[in-house]
Protein backbone atom coordinates (compact mmCIF):
# COMPACT_ATOMS: atom_id res chain seq x y z
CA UNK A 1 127.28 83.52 124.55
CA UNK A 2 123.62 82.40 124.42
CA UNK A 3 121.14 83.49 122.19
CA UNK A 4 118.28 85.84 123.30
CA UNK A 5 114.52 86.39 122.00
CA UNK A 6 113.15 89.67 122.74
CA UNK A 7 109.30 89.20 122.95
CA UNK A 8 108.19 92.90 122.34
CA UNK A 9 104.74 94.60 121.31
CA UNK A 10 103.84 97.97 120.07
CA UNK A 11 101.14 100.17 120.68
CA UNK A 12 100.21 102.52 117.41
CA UNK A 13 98.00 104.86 116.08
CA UNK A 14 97.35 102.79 112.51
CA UNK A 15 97.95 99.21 112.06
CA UNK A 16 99.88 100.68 108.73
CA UNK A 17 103.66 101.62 109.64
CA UNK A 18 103.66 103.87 106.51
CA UNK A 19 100.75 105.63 107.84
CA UNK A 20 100.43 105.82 111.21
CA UNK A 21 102.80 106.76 114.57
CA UNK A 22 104.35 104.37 117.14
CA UNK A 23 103.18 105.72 119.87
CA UNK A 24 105.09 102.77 123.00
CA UNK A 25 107.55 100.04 122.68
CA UNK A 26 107.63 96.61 125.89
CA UNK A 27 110.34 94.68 125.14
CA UNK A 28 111.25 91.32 127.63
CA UNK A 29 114.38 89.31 127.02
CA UNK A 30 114.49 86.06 127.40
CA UNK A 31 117.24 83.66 127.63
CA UNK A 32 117.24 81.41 124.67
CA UNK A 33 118.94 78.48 126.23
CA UNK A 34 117.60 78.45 129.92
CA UNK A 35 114.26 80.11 128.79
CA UNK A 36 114.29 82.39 131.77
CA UNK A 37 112.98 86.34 131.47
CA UNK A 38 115.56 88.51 131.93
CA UNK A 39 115.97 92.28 131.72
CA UNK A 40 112.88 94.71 130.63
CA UNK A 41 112.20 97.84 129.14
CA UNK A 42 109.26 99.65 128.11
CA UNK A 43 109.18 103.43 126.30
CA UNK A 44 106.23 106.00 125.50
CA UNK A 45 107.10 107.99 122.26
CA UNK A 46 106.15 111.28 121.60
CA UNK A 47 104.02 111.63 118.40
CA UNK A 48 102.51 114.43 116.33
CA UNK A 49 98.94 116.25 117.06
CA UNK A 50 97.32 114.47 114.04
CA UNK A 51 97.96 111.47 114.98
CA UNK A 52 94.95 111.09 115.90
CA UNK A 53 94.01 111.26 112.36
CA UNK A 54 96.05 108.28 111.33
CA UNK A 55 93.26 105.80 111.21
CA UNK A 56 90.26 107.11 112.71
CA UNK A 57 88.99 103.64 112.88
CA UNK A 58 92.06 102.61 115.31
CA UNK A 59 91.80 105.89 117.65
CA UNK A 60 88.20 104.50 117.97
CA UNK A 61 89.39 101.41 118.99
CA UNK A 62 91.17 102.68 121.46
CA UNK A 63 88.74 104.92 123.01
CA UNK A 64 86.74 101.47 123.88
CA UNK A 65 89.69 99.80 125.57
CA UNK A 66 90.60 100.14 128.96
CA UNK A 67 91.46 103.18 130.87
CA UNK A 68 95.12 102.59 131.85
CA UNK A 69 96.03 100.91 127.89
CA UNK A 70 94.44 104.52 126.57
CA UNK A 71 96.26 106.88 129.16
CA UNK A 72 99.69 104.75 128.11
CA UNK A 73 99.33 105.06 124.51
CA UNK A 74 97.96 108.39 124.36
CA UNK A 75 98.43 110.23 127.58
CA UNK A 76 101.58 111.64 129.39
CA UNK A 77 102.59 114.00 126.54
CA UNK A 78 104.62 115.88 128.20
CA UNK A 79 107.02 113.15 129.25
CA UNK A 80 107.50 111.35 126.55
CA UNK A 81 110.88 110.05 124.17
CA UNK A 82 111.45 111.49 121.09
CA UNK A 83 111.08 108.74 118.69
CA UNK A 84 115.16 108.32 117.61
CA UNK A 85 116.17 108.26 121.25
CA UNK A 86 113.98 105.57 121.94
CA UNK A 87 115.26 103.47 118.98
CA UNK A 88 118.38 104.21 120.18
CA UNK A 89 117.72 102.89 123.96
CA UNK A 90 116.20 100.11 122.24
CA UNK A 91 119.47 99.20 119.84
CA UNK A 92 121.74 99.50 122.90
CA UNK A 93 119.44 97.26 125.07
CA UNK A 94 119.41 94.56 122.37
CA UNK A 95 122.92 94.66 121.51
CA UNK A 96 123.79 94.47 125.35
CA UNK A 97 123.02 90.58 124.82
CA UNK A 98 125.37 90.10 122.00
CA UNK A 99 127.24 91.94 119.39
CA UNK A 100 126.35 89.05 116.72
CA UNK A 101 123.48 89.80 114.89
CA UNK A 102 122.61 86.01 114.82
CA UNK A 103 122.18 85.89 118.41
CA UNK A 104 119.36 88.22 118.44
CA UNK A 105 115.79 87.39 118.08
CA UNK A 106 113.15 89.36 117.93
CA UNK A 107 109.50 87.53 119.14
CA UNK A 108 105.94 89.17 118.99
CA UNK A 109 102.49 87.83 118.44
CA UNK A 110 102.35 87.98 115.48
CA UNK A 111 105.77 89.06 114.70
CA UNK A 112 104.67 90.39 111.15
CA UNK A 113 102.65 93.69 112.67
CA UNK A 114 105.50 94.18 115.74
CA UNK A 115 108.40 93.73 113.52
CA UNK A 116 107.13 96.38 110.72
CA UNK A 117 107.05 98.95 113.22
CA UNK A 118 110.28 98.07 114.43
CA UNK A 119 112.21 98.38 111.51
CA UNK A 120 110.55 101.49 110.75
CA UNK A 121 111.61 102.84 114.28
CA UNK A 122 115.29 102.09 114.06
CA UNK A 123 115.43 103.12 109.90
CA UNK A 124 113.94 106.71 110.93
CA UNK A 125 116.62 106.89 113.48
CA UNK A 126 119.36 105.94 111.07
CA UNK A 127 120.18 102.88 112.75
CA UNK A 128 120.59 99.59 111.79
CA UNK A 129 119.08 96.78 111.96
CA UNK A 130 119.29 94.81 115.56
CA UNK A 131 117.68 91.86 115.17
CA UNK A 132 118.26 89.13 112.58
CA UNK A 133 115.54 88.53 109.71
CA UNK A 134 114.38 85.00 111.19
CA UNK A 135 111.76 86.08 113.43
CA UNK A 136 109.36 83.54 115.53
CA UNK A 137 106.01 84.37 115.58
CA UNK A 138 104.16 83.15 118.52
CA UNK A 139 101.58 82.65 117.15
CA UNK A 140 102.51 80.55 114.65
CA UNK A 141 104.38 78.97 116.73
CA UNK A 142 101.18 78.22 118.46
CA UNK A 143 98.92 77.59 115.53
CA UNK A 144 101.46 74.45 114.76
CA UNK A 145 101.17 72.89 117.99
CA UNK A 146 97.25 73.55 119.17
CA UNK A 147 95.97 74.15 115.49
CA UNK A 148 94.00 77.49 114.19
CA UNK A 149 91.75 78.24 117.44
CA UNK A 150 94.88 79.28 119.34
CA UNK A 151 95.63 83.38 119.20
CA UNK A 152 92.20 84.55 117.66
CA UNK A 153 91.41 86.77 120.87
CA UNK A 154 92.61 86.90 124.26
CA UNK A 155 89.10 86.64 126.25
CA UNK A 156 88.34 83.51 123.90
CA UNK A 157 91.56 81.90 122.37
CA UNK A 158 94.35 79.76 124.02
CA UNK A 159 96.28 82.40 124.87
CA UNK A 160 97.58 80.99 128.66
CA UNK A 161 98.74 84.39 130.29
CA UNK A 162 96.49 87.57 129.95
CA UNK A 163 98.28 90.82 130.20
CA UNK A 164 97.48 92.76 133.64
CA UNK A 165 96.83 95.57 131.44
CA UNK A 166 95.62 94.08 128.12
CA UNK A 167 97.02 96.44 125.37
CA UNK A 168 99.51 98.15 127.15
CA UNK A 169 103.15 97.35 125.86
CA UNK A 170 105.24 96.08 128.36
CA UNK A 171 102.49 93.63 129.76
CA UNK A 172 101.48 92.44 126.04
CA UNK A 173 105.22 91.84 126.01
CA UNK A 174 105.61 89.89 129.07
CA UNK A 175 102.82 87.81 128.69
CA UNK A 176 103.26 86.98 125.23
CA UNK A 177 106.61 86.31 126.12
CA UNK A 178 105.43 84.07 129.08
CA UNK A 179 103.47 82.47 126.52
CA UNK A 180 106.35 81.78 124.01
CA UNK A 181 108.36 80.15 127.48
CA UNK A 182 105.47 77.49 127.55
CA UNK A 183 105.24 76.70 123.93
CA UNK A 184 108.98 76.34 123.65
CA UNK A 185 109.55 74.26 126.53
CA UNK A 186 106.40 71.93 124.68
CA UNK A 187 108.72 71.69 121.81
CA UNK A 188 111.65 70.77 123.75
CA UNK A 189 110.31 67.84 125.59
């Protein structure tokens, strides 16, 4: 069986995962061999009154972003996940690829804030684990090809396909996932 790489963002109320609440998950696979997106999924997570006290600075943030990234992280209460159920549609999507660990890999840009909040997800639920260690960082990934300009901000950095709804989780996920496609297939020829 072939490898996948999940490309998946997070939307949150703190860039801290100790502090603050995720509050929606995009995740895209991608086939690792053939490159090719596969299956999606995207989830909105129910979180606590104060967490709009988390980090005042980042609920500012967000008031200054668009409309339809705001009302997806921090509108449709009333239908939202509770957070373990979503880690645990999350764990059976990923393991749907492959039941070795090694054949999982998880992608975000940059896969050190994503990955946190990940972890902390499936650890609350009691879960393990579903993705190996090893992560690839896009933009790293990036940063060694094009050099530092690449990934400093999407209306001014290299960043080839802009999300249809900038900040939003699923389409942070597909385009930075579209965006790992390109830089891969670089490497490969």
């Amino acid at each position: 069986m072939s490898k996948t790489i999940f490309s998946i963002d997070v939307e949150t109320s703190s860039t801290d995962p100790f502090k603050g609440n995720l509050l929606s998950v995009g995740i895209v696979a991608i086939d690792f061999d053939s490159l090719e997106i596969g299956n999606s999924e995207y989830w909105e997570l129910s979180y606590p009154d104060s967490a709009k006290l988390d980090s005042p600075m980042t609920y500012e943030w967000w008031e200054q972003q668009n409309e339809h990234a705001f009302e997806a992280a921090w509108g449709h209460r009333e239908c939202r996940s509770e957070p373990n159920d979503v880690a645990q549609k999350l764990s059976d999507f990923v393991c749907g690829y492959s039941d070795v660990w090694d054949d999982r890999i998880f992608a975000a840009n940059p896969s050190t804030f994503d990955f946190g909040w990940v972890s902390k997800l499936l650890s609350g639920a009691g879960l393990n684990e579903v993705f190996h260690y090893r992560t690839m960082c896009i933009r790293s990934i990036a940063f060694g090809i094009y050099g530092g300009d690449w990934g400093g901000g999407r209306k001014d950095s290299g960043e080839w396909n802009i999300p249809e709804i900038p900040h939003h989780a699923y389409y942070d996920a597909l385009a930075q996932g579209k965006d790992l496609i390109k830089l891969l297939q670089e490497i490969r020829t």
